[in-house]
C-alpha atoms as a PDB file:
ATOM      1  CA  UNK A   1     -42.899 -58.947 -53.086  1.00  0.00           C
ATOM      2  CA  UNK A   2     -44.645 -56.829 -50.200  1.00  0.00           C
ATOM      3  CA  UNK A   3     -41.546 -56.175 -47.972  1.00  0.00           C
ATOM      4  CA  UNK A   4     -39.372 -55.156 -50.212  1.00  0.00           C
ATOM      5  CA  UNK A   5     -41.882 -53.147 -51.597  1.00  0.00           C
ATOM      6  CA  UNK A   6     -43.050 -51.307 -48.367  1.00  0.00           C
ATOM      7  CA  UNK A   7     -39.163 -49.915 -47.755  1.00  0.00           C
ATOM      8  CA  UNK A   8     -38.781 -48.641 -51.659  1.00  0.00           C
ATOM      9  CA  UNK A   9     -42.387 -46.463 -50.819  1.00  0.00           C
ATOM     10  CA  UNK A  10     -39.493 -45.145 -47.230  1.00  0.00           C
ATOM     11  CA  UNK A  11     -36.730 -44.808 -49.318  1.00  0.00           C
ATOM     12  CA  UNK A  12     -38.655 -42.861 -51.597  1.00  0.00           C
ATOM     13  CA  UNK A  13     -41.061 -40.708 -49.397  1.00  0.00           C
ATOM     14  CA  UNK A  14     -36.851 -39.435 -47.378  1.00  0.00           C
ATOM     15  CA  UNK A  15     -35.426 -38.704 -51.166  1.00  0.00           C
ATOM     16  CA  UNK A  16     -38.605 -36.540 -51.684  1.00  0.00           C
ATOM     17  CA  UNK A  17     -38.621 -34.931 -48.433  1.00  0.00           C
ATOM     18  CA  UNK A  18     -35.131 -34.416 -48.344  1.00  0.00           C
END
């Protein structure tokens, strides 16, 4: 459950940014 969680901490690091 470390890959999936490394691209939810992306996902939501661009929906803060953005």
């Amino acid at each position: 459950d470390e890959k999936p969680h490394k691209v939810y901490a992306i996902f939501r690091v661009d929906k803060d940014g953005q």
